[in-house]
PDB file of N, CA and C in Angstrom:
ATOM      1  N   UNK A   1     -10.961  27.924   8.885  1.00  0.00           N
ATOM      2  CA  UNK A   1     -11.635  27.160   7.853  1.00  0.00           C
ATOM      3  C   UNK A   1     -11.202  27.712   6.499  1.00  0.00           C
ATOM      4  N   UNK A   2     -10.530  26.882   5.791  1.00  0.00           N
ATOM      5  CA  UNK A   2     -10.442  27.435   3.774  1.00  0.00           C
ATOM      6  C   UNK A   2     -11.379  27.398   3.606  1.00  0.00           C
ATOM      7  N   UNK A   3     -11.587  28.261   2.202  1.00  0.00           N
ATOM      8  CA  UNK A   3     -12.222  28.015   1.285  1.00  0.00           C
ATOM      9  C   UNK A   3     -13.132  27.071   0.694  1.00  0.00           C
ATOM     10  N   UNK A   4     -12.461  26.248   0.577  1.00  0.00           N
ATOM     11  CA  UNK A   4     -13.118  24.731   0.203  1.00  0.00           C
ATOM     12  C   UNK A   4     -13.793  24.207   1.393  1.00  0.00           C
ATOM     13  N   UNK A   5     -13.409  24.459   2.461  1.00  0.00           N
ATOM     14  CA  UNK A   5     -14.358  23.970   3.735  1.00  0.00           C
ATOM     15  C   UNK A   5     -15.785  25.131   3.563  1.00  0.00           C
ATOM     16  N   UNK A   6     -15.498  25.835   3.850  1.00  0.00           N
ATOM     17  CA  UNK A   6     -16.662  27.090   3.603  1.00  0.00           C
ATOM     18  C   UNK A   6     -17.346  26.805   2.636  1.00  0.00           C
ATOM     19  N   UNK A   7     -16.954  26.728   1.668  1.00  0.00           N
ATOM     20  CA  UNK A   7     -17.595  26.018   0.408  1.00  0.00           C
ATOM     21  C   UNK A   7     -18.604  24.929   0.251  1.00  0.00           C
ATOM     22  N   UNK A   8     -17.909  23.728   1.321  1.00  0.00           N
ATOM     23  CA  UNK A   8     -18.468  22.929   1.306  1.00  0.00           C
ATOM     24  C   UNK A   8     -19.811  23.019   2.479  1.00  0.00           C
ATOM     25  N   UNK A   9     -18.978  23.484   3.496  1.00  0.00           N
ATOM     26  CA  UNK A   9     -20.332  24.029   4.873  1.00  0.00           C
ATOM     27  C   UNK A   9     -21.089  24.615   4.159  1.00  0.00           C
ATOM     28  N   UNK A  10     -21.963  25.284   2.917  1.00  0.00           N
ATOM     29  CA  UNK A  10     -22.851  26.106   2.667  1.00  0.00           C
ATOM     30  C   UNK A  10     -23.334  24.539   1.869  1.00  0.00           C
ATOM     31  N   UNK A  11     -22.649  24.513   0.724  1.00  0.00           N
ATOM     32  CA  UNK A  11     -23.501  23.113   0.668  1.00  0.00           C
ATOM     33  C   UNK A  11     -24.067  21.974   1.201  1.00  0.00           C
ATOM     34  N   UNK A  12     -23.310  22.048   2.019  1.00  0.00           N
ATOM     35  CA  UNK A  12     -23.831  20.991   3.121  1.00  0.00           C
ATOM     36  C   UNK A  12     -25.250  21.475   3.827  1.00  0.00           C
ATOM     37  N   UNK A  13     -25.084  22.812   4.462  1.00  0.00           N
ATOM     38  CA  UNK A  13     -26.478  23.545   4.913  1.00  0.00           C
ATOM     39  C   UNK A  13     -27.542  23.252   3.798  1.00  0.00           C
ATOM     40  N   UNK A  14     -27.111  23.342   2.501  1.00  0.00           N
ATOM     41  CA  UNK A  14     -28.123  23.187   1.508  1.00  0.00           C
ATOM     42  C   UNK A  14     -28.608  22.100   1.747  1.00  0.00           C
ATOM     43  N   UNK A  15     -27.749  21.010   1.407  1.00  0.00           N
ATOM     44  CA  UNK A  15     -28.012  19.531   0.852  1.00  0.00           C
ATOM     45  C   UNK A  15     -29.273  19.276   2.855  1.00  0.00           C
ATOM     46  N   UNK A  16     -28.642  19.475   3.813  1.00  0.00           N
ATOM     47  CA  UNK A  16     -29.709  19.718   4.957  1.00  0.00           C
ATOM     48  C   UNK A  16     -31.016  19.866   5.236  1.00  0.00           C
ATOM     49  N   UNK A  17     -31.185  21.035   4.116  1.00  0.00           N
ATOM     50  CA  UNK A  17     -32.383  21.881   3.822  1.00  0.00           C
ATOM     51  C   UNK A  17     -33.085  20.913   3.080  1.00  0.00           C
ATOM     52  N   UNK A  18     -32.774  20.519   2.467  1.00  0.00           N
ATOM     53  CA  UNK A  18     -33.811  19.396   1.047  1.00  0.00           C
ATOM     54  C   UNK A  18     -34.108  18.203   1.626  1.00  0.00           C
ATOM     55  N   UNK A  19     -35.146  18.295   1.679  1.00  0.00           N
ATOM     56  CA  UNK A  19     -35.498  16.702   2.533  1.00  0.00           C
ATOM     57  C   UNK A  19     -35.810  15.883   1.249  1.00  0.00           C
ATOM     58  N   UNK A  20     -35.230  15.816   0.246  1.00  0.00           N
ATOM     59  CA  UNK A  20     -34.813  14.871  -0.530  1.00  0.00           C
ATOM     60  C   UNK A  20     -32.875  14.153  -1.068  1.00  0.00           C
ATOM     61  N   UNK A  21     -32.542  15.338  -0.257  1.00  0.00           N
ATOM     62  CA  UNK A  21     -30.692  15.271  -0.462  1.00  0.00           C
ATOM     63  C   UNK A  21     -30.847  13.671  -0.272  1.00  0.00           C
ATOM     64  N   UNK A  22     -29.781  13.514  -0.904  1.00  0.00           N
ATOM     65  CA  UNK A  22     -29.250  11.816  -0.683  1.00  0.00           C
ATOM     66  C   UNK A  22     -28.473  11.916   0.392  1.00  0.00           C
ATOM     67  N   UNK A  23     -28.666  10.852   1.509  1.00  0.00           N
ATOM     68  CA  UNK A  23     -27.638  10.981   2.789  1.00  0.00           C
ATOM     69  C   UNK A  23     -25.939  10.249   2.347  1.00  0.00           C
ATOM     70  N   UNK A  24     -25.635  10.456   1.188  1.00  0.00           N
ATOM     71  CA  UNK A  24     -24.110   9.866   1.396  1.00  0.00           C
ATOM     72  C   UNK A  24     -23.683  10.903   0.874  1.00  0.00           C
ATOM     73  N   UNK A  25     -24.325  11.835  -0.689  1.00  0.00           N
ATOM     74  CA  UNK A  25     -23.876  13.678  -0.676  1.00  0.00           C
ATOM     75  C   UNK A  25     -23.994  14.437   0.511  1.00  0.00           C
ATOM     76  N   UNK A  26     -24.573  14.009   1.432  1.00  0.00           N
ATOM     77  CA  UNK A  26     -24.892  14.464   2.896  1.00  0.00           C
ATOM     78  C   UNK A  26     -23.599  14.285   3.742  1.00  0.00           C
ATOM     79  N   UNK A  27     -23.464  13.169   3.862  1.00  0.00           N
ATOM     80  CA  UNK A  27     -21.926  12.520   4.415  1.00  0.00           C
ATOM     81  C   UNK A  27     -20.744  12.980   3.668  1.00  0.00           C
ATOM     82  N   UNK A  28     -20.698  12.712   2.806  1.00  0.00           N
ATOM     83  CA  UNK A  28     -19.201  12.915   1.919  1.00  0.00           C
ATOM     84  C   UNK A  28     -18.947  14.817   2.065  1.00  0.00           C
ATOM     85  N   UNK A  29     -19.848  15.897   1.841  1.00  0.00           N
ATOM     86  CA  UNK A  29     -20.047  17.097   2.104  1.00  0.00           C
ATOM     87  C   UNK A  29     -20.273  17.167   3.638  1.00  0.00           C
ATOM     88  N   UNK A  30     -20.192  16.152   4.806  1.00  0.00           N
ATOM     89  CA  UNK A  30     -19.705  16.176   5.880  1.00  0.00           C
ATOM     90  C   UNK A  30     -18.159  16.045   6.180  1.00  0.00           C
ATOM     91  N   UNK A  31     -18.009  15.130   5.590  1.00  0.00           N
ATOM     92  CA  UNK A  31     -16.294  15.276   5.660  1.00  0.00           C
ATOM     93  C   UNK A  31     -15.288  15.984   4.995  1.00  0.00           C
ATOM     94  N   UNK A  32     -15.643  17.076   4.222  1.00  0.00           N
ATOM     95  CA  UNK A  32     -15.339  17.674   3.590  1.00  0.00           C
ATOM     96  C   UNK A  32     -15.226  18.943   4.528  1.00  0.00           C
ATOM     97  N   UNK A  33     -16.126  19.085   5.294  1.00  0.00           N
ATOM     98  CA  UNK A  33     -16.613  20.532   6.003  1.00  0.00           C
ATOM     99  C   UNK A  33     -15.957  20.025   7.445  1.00  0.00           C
ATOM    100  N   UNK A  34     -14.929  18.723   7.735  1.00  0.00           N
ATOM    101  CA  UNK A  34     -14.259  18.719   8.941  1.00  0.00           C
ATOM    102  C   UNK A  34     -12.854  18.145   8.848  1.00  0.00           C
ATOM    103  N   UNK A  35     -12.541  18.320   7.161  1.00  0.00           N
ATOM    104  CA  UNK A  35     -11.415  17.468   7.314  1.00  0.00           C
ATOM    105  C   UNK A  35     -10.036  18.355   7.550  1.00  0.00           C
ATOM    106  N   UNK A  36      -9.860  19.409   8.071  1.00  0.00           N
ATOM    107  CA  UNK A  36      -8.834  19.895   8.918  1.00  0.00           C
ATOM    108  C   UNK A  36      -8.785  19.398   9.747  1.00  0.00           C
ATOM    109  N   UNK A  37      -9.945  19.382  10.905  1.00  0.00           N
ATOM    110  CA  UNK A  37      -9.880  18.874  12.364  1.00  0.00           C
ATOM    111  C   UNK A  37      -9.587  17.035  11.961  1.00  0.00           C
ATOM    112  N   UNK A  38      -9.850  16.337  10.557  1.00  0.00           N
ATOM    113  CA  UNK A  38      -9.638  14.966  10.396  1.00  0.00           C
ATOM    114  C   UNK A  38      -8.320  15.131   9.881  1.00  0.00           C
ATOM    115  N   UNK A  39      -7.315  15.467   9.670  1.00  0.00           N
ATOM    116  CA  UNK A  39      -6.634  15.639   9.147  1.00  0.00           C
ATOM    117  C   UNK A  39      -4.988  15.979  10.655  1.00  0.00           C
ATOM    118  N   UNK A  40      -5.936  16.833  11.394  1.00  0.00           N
ATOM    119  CA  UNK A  40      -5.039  17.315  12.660  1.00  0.00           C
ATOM    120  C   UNK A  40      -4.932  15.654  14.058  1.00  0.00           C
ATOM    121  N   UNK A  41      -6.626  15.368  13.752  1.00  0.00           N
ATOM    122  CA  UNK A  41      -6.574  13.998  14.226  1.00  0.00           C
ATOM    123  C   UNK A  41      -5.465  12.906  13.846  1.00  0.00           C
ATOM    124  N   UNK A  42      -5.569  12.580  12.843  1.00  0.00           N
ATOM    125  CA  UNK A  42      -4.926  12.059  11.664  1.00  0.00           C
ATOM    126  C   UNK A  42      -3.179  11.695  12.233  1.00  0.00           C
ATOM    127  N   UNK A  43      -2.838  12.792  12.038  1.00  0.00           N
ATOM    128  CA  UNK A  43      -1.407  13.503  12.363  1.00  0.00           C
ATOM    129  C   UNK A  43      -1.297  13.399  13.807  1.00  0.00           C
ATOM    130  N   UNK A  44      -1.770  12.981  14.494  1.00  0.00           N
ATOM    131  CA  UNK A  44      -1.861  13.333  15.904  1.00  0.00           C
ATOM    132  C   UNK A  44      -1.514  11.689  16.422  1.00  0.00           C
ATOM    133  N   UNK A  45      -2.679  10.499  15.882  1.00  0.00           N
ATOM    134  CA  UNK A  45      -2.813   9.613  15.880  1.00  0.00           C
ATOM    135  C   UNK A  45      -1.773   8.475  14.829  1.00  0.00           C
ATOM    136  N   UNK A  46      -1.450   9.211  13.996  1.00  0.00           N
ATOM    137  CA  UNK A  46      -0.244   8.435  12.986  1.00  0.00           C
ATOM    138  C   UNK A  46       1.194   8.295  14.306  1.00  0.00           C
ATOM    139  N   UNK A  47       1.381   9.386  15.032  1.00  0.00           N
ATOM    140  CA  UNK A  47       2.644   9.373  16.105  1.00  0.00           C
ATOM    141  C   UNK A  47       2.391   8.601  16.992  1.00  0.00           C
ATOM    142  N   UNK A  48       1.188   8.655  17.582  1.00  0.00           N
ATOM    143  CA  UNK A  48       1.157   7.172  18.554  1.00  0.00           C
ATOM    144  C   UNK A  48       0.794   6.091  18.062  1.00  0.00           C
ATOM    145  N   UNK A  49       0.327   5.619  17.080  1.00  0.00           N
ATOM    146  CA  UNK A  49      -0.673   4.627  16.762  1.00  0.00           C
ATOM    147  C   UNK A  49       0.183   3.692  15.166  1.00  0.00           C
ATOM    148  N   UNK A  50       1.155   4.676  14.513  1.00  0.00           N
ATOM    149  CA  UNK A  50       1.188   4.171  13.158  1.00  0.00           C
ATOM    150  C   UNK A  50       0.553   4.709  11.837  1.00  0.00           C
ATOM    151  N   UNK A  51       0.554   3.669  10.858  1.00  0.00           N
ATOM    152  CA  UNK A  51      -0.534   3.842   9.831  1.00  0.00           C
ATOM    153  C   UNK A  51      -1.872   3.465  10.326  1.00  0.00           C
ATOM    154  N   UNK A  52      -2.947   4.210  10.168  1.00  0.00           N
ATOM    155  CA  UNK A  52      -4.255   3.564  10.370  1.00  0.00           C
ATOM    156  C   UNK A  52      -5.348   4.268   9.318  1.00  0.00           C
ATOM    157  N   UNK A  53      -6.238   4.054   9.672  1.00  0.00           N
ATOM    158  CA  UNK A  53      -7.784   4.683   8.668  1.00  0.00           C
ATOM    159  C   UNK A  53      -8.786   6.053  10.363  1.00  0.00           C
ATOM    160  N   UNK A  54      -9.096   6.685   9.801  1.00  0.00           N
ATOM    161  CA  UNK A  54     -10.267   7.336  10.485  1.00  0.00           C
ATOM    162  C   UNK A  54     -11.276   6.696  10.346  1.00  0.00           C
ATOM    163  N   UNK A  55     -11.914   6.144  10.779  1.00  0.00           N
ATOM    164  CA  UNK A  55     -13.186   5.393  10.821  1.00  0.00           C
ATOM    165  C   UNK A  55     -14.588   6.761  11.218  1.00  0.00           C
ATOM    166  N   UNK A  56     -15.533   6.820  10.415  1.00  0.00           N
ATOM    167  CA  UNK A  56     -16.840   7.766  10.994  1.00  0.00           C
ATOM    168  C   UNK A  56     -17.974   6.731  10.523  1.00  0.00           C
ATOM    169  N   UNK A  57     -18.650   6.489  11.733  1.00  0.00           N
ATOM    170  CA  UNK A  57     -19.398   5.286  11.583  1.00  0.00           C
ATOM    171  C   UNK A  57     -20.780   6.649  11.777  1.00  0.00           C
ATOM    172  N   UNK A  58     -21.437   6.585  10.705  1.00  0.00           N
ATOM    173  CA  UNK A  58     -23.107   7.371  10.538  1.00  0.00           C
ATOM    174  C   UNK A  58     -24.178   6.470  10.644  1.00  0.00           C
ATOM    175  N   UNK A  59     -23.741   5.399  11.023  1.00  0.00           N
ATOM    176  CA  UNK A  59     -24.790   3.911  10.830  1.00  0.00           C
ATOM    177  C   UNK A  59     -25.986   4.438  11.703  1.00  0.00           C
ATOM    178  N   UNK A  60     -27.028   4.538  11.682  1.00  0.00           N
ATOM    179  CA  UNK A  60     -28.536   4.608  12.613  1.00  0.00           C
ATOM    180  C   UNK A  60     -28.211   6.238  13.089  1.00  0.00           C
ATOM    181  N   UNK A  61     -27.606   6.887  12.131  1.00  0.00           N
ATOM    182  CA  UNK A  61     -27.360   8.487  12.127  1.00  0.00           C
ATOM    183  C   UNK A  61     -27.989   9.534  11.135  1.00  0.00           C
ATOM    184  N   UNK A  62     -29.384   9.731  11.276  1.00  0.00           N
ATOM    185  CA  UNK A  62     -29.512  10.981  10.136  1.00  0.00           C
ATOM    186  C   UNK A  62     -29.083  12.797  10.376  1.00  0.00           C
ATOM    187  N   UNK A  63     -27.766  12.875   9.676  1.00  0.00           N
ATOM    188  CA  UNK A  63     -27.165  14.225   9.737  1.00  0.00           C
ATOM    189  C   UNK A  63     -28.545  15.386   9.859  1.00  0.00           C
ATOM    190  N   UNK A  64     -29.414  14.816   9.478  1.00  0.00           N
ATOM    191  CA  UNK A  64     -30.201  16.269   9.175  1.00  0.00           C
ATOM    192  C   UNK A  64     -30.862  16.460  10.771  1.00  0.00           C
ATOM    193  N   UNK A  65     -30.791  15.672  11.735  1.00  0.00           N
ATOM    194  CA  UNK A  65     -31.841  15.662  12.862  1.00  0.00           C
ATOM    195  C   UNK A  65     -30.381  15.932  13.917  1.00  0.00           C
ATOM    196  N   UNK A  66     -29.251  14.906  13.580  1.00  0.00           N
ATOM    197  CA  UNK A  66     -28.624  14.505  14.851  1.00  0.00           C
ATOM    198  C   UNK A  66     -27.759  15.819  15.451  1.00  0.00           C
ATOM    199  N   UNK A  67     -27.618  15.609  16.611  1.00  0.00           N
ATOM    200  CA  UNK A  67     -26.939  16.424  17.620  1.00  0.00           C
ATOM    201  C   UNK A  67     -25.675  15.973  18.678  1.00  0.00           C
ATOM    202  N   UNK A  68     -25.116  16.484  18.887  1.00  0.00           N
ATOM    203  CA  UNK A  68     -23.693  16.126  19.498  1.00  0.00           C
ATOM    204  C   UNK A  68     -22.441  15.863  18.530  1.00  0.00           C
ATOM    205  N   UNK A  69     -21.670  14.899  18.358  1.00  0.00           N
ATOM    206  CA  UNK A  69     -20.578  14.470  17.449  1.00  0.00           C
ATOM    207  C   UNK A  69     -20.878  13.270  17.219  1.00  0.00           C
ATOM    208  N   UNK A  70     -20.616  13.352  15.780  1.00  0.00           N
ATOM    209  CA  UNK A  70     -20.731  11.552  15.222  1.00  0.00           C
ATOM    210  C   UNK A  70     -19.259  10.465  15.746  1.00  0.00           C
ATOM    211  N   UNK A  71     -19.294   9.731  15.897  1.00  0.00           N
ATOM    212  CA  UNK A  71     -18.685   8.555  16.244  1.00  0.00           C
ATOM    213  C   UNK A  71     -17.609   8.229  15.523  1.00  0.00           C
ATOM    214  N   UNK A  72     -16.106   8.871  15.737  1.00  0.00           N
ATOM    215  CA  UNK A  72     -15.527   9.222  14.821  1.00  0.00           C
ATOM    216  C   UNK A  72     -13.621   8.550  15.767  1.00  0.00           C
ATOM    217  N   UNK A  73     -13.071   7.312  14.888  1.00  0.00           N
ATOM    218  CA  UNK A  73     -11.972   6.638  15.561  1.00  0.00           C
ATOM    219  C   UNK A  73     -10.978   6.698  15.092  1.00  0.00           C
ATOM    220  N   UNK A  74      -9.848   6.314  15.511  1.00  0.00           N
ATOM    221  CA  UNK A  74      -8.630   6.116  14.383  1.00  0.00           C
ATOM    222  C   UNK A  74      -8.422   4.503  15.073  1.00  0.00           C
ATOM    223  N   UNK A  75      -8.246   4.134  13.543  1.00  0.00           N
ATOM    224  CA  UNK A  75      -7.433   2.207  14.004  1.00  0.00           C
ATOM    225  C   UNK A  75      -6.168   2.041  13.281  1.00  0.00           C
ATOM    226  N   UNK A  76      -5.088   1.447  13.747  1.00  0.00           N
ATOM    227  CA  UNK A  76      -3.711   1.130  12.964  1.00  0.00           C
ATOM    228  C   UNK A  76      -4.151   0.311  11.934  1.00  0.00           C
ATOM    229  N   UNK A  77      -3.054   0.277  10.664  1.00  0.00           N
ATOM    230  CA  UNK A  77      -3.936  -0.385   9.619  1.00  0.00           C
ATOM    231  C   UNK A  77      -3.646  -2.389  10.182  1.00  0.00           C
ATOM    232  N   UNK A  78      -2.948  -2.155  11.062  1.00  0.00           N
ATOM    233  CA  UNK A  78      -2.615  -3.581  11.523  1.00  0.00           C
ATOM    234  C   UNK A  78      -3.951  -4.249  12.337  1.00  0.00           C
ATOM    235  N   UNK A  79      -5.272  -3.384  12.534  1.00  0.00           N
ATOM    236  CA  UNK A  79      -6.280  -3.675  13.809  1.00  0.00           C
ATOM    237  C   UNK A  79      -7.386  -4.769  12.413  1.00  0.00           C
ATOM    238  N   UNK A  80      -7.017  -4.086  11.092  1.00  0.00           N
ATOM    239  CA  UNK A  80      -8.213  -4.457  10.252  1.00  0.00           C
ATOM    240  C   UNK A  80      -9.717  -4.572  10.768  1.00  0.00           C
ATOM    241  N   UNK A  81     -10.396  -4.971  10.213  1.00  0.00           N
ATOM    242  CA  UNK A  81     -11.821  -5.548  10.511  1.00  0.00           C
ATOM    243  C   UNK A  81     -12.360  -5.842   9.214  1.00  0.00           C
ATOM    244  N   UNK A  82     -13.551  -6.744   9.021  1.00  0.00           N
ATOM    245  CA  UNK A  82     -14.414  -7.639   8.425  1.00  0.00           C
ATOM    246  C   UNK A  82     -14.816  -6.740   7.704  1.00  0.00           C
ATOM    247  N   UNK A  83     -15.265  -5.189   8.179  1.00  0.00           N
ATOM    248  CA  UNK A  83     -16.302  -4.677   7.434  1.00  0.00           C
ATOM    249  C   UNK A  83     -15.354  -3.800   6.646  1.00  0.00           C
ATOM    250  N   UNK A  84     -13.997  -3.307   6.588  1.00  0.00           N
ATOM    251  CA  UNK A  84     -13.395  -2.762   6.378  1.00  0.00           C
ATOM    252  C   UNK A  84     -13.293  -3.011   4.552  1.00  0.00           C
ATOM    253  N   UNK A  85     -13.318  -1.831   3.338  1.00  0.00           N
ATOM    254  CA  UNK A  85     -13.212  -2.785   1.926  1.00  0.00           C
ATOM    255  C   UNK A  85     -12.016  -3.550   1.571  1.00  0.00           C
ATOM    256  N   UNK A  86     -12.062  -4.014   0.818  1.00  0.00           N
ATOM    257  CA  UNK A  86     -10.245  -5.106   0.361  1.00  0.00           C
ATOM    258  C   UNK A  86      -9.769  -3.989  -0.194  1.00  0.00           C
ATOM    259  N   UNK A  87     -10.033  -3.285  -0.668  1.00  0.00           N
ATOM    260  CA  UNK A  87      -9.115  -1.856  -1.390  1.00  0.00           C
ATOM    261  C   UNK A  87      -8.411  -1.131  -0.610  1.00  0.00           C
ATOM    262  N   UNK A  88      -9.041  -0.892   0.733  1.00  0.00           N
ATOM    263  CA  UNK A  88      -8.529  -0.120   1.936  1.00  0.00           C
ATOM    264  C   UNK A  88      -6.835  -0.644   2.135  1.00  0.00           C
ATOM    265  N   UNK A  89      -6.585  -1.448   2.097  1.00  0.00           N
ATOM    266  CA  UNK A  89      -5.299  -1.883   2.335  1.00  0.00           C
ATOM    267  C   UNK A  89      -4.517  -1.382   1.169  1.00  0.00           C
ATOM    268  N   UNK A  90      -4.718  -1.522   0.350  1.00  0.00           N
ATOM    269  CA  UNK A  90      -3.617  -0.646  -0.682  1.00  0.00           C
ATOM    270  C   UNK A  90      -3.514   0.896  -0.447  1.00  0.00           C
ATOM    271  N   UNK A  91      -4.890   1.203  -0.311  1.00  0.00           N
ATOM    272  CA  UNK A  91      -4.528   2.836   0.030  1.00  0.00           C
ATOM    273  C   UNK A  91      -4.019   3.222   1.298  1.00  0.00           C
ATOM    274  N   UNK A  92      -3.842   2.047   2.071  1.00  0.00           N
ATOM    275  CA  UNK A  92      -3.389   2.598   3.206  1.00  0.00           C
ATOM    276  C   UNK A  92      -1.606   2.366   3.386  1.00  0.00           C
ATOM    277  N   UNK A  93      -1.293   1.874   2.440  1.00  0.00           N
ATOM    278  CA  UNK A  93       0.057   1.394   1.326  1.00  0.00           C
ATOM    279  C   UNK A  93       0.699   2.464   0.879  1.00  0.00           C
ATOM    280  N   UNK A  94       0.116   2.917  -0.371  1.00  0.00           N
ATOM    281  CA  UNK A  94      -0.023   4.223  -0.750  1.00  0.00           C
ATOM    282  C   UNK A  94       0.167   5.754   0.031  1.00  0.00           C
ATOM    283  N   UNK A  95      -0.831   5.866   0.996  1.00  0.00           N
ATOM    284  CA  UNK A  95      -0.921   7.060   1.341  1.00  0.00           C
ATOM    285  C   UNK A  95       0.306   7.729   1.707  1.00  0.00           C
ATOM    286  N   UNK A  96       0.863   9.208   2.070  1.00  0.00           N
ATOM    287  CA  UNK A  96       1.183  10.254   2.547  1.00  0.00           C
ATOM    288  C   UNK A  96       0.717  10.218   4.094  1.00  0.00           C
ATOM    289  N   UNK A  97       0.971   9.427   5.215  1.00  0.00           N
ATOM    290  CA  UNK A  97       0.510   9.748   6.259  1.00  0.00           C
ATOM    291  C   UNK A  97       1.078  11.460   6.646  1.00  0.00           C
ATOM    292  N   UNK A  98       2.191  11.651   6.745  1.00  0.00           N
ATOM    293  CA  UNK A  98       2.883  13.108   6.819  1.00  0.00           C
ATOM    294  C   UNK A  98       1.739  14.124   6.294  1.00  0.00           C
ATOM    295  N   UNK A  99       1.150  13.701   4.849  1.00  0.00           N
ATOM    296  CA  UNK A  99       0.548  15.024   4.619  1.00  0.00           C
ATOM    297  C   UNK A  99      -1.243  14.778   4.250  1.00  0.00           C
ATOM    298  N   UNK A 100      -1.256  13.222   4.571  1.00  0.00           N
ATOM    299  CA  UNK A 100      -2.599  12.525   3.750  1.00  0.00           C
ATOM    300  C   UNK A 100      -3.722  11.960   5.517  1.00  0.00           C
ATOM    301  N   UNK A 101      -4.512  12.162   5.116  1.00  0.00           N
ATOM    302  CA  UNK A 101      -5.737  10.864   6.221  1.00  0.00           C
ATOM    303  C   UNK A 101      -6.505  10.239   5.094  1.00  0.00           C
ATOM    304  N   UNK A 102      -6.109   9.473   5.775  1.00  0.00           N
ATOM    305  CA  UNK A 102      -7.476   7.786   4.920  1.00  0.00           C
ATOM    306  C   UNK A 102      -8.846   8.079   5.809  1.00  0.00           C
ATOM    307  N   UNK A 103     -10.077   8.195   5.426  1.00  0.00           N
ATOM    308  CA  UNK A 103     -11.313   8.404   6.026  1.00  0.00           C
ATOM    309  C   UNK A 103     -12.140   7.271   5.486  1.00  0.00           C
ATOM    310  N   UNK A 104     -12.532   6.527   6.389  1.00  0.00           N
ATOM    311  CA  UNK A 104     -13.753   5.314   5.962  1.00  0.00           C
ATOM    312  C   UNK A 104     -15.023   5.408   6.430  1.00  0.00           C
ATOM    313  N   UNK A 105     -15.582   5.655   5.981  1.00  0.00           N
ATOM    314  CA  UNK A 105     -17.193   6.511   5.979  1.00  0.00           C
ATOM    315  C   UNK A 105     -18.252   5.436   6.176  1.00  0.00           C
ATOM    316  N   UNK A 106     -19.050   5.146   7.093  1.00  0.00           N
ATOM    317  CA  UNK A 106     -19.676   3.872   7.038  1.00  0.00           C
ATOM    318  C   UNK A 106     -20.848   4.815   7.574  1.00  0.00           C
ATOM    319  N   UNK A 107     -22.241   4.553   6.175  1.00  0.00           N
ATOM    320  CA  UNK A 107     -23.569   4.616   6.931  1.00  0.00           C
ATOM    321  C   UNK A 107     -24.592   3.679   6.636  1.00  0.00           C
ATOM    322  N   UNK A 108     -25.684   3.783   6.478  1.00  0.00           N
ATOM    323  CA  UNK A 108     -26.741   2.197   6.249  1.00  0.00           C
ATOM    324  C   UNK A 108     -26.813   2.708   5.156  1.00  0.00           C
ATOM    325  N   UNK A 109     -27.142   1.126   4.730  1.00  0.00           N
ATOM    326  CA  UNK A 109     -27.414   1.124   3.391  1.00  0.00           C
ATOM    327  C   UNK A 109     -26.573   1.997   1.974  1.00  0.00           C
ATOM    328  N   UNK A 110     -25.506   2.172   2.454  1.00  0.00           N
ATOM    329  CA  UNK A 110     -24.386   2.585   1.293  1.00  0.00           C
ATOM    330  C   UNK A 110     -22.806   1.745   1.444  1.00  0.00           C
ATOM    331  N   UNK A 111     -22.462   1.593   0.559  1.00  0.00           N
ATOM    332  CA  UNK A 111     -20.928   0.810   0.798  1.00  0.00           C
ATOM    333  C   UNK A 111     -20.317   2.104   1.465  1.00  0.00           C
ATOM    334  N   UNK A 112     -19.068   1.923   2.064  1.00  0.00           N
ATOM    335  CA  UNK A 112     -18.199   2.184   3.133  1.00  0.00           C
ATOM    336  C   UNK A 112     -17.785   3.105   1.651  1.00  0.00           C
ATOM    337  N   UNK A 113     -17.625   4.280   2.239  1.00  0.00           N
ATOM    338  CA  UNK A 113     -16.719   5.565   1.283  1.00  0.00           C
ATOM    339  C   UNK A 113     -15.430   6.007   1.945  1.00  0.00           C
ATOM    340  N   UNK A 114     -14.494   5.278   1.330  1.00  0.00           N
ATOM    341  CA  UNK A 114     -13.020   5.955   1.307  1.00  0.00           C
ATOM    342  C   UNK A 114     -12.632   7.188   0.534  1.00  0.00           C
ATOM    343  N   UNK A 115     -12.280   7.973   1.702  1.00  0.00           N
ATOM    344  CA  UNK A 115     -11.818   9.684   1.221  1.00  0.00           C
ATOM    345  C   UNK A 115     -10.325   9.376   1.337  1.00  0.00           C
ATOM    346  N   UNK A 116      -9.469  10.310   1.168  1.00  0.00           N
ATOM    347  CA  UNK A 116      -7.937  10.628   1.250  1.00  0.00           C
ATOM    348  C   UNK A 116      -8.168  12.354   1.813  1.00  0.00           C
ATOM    349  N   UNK A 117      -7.607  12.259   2.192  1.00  0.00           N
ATOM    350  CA  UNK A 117      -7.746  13.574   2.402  1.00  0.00           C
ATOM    351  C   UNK A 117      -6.460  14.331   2.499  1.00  0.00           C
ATOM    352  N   UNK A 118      -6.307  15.480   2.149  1.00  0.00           N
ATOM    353  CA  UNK A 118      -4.518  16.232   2.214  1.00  0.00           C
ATOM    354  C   UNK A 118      -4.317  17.243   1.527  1.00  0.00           C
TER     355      UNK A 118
END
């Protein structure tokens, strides 16, 4: 784990602790604290699969209670979907697959958060 992951895992424990944290500083300081292992995915899944997005669906998920692993995919950017934003396609244009992951963050009640990650 860097720095910046460590970094972020203590905040994240924080933001946990406050039962007022907002759950998308909750999320976004979730992917922050796994994006090596999203990143190794990433790279793993670009060789068989193409360009695609990481999908982490938190929908009917509160980080502060839940247990096991969140629900976490890779799709080619050719699979699209409905819920996916219209912006997503340019960054997935854009990106560095070699050194970049596209992360699309979907929980209730917040728009879909696109990370880059690299």
């Amino acid at each position: 784990m860097n720095s910046q992951q460590q970094e972020a895992l203590l905040y994240l424990r924080r933001l946990l602790e406050t039962p007022e944290s907002d759950p998308t500083e909750i999320a976004g300081s979730y992917v922050t604290v796994i994006s090596e292992q999203l990143l190794a995915f990433a790279a793993q899944s670009y060789k068989r699969d193409g360009i695609g997005v990481i999908e982490i669906d938190l929908r009917g998920i509160d980080l502060r209670t839940a247990t096991g692993t969140a629900p976490i995919a890779y799709y080619p950017a050719d699979a699209g979907s409905d819920e996916w934003p219209p912006n997503l396609a340019a960054i997935l244009n854009d990106y560095d697959p070699a050194r970049e992951a596209v992360v699309l963050l979907f929980q209730d009640r917040a728009v879909a958060q696109i990370f880059v990650l690299g």
